[in-house]
C-alpha atoms as a PDB file:
ATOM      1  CA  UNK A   1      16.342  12.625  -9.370  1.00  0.00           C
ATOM      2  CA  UNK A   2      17.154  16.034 -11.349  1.00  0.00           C
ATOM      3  CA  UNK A   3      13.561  15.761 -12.673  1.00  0.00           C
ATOM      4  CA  UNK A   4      11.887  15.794  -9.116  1.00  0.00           C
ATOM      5  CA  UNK A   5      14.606  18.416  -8.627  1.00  0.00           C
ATOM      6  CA  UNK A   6      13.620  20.338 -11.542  1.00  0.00           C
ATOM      7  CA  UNK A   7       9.542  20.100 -10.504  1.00  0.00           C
ATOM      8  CA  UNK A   8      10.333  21.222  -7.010  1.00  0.00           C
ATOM      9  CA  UNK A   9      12.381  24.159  -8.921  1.00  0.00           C
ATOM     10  CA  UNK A  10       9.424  24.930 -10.869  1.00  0.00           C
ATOM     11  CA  UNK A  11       7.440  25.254  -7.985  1.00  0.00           C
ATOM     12  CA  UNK A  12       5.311  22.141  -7.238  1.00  0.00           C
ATOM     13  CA  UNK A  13       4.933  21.759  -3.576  1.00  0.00           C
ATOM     14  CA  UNK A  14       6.183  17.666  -3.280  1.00  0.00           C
ATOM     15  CA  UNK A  15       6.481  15.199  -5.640  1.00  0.00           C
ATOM     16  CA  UNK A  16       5.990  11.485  -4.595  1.00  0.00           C
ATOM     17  CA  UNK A  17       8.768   9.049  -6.178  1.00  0.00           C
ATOM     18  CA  UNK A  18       6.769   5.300  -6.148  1.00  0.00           C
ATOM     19  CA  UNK A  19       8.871   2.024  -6.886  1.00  0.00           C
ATOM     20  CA  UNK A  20       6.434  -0.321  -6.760  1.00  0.00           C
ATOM     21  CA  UNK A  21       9.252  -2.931  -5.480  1.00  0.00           C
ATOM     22  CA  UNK A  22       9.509  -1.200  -2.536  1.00  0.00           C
ATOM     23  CA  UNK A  23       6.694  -1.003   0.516  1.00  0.00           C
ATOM     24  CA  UNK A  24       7.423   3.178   1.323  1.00  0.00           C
ATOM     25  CA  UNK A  25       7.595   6.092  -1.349  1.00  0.00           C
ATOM     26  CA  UNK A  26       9.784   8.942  -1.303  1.00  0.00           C
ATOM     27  CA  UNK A  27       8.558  12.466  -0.647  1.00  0.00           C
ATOM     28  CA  UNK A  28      10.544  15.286  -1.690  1.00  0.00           C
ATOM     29  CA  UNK A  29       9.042  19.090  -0.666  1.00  0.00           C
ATOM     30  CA  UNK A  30      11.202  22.355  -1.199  1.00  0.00           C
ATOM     31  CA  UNK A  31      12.514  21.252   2.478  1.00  0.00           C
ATOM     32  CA  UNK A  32      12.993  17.662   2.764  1.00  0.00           C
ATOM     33  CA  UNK A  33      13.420  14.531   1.248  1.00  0.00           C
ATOM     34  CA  UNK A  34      11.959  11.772   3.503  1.00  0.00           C
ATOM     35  CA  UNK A  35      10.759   8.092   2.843  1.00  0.00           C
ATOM     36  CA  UNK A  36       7.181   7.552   4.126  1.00  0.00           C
ATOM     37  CA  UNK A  37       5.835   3.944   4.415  1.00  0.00           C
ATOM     38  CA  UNK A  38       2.215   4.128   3.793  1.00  0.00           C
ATOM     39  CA  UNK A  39      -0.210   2.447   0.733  1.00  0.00           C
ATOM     40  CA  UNK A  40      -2.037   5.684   0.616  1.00  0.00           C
ATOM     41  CA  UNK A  41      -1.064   8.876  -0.687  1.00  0.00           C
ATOM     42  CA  UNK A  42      -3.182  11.761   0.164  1.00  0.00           C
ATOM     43  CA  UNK A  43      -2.799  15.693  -0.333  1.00  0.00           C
ATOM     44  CA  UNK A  44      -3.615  17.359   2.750  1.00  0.00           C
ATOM     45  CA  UNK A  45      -7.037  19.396   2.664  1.00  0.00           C
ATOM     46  CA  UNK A  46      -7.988  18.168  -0.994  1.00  0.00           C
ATOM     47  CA  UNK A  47      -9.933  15.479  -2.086  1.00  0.00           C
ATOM     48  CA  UNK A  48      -7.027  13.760  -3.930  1.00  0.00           C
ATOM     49  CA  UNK A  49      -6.341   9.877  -2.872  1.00  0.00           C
ATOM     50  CA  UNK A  50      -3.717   7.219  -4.632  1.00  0.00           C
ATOM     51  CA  UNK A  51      -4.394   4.031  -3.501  1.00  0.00           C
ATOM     52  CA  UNK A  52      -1.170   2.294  -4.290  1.00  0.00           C
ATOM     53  CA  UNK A  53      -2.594  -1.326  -3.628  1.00  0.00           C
ATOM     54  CA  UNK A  54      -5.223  -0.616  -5.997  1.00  0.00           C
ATOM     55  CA  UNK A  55      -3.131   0.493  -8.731  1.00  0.00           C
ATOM     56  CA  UNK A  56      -1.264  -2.610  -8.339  1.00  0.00           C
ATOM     57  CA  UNK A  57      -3.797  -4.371  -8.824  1.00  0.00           C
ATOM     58  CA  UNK A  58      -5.442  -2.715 -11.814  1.00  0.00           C
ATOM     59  CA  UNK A  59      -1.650  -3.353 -13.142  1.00  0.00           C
ATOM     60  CA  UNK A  60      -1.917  -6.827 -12.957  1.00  0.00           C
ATOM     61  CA  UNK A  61      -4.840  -6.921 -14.715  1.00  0.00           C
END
């Protein structure tokens, strides 16, 4: 955690922790820490979209 810690520090607006064991990811911001259970990460008025099923998938070959 002192990485995300240190990002946040550095100024990134959230960081997304992913354990692919688990079915939610944790989103840290400057604010909060909260777990969100979605399969789709998306950055809010951007174009940018992580598909977590997918990269499962392209994981398993």
């Amino acid at each position: 955690m002192h990485q995300v810690e240190d990002y946040i520090a550095m100024g990134v607006k959230a960081v997304w922790v992913v354990d692919p064991k688990r079915t939610d990811v944790l989103v840290v911001t400057a604010q909060e820490s909260r777990y969100v259970n979605t399969r789709v990460l998306t950055v809010k008025d951007t174009s940018i979209r992580v598909d977590l099923d997918e990269i499962a998938a392209d994981l398993a070959g």
